[in-house]
N, C-alpha and C. Protein backbone atom coordinates (compact mmCIF):
# COMPACT_ATOMS: atom_id res chain seq x y z
N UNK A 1 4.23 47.59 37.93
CA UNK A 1 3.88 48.45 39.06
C UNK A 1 4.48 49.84 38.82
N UNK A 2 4.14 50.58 38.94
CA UNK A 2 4.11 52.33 39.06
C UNK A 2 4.95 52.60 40.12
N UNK A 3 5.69 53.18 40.27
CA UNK A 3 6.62 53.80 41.07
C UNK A 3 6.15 55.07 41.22
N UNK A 4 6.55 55.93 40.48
CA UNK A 4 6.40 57.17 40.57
C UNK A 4 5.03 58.06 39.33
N UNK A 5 4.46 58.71 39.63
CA UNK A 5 3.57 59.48 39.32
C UNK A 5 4.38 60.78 38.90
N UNK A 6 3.74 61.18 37.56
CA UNK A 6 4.06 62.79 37.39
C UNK A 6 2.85 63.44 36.38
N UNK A 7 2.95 64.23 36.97
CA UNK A 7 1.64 65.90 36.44
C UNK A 7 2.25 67.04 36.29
N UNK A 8 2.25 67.63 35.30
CA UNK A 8 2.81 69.19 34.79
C UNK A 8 1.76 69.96 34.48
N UNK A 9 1.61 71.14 35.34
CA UNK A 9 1.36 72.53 34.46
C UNK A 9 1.65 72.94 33.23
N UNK A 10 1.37 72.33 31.68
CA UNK A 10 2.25 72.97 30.82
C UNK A 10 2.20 74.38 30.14
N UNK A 11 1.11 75.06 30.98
CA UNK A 11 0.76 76.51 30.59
C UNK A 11 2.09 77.03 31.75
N UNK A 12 2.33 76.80 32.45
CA UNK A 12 3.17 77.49 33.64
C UNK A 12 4.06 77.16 33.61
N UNK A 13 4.64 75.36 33.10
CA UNK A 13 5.90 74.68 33.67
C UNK A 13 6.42 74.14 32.07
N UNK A 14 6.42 74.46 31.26
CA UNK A 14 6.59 73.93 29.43
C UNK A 14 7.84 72.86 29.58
N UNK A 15 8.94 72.88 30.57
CA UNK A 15 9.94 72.07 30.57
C UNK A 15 9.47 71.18 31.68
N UNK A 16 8.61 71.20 32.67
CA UNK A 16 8.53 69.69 33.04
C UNK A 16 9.30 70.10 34.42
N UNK A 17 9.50 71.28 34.96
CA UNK A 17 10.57 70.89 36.20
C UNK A 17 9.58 70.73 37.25
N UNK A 18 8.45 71.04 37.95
CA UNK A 18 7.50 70.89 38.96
C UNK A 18 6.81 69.66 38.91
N UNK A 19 6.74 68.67 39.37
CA UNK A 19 6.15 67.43 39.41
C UNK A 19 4.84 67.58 40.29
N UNK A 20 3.54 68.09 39.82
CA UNK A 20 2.18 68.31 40.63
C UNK A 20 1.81 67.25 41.32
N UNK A 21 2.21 66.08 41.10
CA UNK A 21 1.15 64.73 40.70
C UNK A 21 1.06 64.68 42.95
N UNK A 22 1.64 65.27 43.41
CA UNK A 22 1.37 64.95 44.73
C UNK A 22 0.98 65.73 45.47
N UNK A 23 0.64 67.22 44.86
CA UNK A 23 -0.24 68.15 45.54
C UNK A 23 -2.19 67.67 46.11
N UNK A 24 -2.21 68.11 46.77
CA UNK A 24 -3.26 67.64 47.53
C UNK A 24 -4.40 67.92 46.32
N UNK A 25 -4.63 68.89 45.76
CA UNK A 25 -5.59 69.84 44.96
C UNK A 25 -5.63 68.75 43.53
N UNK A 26 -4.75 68.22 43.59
CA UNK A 26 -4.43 67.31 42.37
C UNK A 26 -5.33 65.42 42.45
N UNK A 27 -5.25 65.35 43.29
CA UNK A 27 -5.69 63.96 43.64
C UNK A 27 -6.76 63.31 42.62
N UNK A 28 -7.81 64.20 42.86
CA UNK A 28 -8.83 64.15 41.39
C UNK A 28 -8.32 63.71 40.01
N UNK A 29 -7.45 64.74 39.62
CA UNK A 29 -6.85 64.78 38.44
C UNK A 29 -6.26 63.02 38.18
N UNK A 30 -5.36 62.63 39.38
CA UNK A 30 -4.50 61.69 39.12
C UNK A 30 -5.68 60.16 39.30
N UNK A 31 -6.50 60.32 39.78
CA UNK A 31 -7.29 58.80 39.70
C UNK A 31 -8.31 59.34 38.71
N UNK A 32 -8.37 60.11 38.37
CA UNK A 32 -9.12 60.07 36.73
C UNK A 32 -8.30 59.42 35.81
N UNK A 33 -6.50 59.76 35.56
CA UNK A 33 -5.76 59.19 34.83
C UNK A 33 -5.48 58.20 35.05
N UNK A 34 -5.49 57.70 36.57
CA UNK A 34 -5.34 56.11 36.86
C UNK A 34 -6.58 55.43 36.25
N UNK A 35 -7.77 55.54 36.14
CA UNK A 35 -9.05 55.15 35.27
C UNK A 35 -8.65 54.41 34.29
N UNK A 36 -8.37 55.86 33.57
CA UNK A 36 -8.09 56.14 31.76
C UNK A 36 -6.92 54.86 31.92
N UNK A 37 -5.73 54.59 32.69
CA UNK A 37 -5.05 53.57 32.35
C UNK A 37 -5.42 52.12 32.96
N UNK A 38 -6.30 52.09 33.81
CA UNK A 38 -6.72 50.88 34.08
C UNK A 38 -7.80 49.79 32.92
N UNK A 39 -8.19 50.91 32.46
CA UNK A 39 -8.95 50.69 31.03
C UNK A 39 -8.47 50.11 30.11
N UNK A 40 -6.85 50.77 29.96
CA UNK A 40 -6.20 49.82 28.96
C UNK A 40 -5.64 48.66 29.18
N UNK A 41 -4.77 48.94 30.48
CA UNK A 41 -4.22 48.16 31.32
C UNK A 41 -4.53 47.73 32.35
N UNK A 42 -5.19 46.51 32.60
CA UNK A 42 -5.76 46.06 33.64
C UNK A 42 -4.96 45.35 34.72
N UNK A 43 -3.96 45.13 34.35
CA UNK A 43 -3.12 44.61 35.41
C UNK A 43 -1.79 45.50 36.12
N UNK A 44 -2.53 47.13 35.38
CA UNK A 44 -1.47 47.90 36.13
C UNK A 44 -1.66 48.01 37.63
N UNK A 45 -0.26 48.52 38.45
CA UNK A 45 -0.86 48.95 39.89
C UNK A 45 -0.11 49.74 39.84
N UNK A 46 -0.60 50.05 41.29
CA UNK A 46 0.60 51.28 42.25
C UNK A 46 1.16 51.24 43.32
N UNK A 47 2.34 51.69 43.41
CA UNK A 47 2.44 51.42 44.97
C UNK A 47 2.44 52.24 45.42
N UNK A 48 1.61 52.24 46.65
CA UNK A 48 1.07 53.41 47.59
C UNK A 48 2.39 54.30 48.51
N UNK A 49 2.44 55.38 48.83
CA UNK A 49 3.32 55.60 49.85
C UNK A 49 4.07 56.70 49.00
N UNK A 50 5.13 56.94 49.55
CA UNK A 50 6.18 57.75 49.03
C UNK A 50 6.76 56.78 47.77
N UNK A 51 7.30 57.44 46.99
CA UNK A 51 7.87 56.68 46.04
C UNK A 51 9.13 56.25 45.86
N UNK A 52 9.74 55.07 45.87
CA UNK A 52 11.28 54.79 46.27
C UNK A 52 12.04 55.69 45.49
N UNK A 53 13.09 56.66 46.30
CA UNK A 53 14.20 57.16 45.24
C UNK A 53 13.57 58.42 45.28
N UNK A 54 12.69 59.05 45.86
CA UNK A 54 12.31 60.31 45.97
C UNK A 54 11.69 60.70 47.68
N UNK A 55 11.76 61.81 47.68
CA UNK A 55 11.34 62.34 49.37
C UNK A 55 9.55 63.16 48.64
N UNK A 56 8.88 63.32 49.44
CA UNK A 56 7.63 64.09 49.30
C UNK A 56 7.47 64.94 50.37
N UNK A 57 7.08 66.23 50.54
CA UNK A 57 7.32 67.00 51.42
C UNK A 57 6.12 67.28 51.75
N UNK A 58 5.54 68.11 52.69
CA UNK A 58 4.06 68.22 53.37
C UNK A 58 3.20 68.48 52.24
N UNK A 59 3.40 69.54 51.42
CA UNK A 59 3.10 70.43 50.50
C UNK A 59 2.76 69.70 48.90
N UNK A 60 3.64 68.80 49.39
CA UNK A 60 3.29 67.61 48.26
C UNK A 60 4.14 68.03 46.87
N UNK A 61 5.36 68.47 47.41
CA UNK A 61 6.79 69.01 46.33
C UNK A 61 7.43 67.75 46.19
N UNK A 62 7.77 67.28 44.97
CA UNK A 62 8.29 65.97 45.10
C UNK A 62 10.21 65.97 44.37
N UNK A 63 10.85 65.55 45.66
CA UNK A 63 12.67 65.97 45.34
C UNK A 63 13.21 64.29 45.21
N UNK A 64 14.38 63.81 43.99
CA UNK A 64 15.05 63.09 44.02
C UNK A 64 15.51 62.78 44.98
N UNK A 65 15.83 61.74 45.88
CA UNK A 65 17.17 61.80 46.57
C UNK A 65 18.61 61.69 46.42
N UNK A 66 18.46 60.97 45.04
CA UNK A 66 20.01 60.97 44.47
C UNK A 66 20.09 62.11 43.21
N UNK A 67 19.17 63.38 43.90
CA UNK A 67 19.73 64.58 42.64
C UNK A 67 20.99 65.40 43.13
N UNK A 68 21.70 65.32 42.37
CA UNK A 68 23.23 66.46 42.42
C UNK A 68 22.93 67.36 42.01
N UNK A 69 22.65 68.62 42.41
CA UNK A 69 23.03 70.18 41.71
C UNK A 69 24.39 70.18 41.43
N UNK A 70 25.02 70.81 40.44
CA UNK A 70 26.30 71.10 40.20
C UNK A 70 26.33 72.65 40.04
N UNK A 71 25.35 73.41 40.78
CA UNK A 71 26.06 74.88 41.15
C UNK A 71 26.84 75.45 41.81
């Protein structure tokens, strides 16, 4: 089972820090790739909802909950 989902900009984001995969504009994108892996993997799933161990915000910004900044 799938926990968490991730999508990068890599023309905009090259290190990976913006996680798209829950922007609204994106949705398309991500069940095209769910397709492409159900194809291989047929007994993958997902679990629906927020993803354990992370918060999702209206906007569809997706934050750890156990991230520490050390600034």
């Amino acid at each position: 089972e799938i926990n968490l989902e991730e999508l990068y900009d890599h023309e905009n984001d090259p290190n990976e820090w913006d996680n798209i995969a829950y922007k609204e504009g994106n949705k398309g994108i991500i069940d095209e790739h769910r397709k492409v892996l159900l194809d291989m993997l047929p007994q993958l799933t997902w679990r629906e909802g927020t993803p354990d161990g992370y918060t999702i915000d209206a906007d569809g910004n997706v934050r750890s909950d156990n991230f520490e900044s050390y600034y």
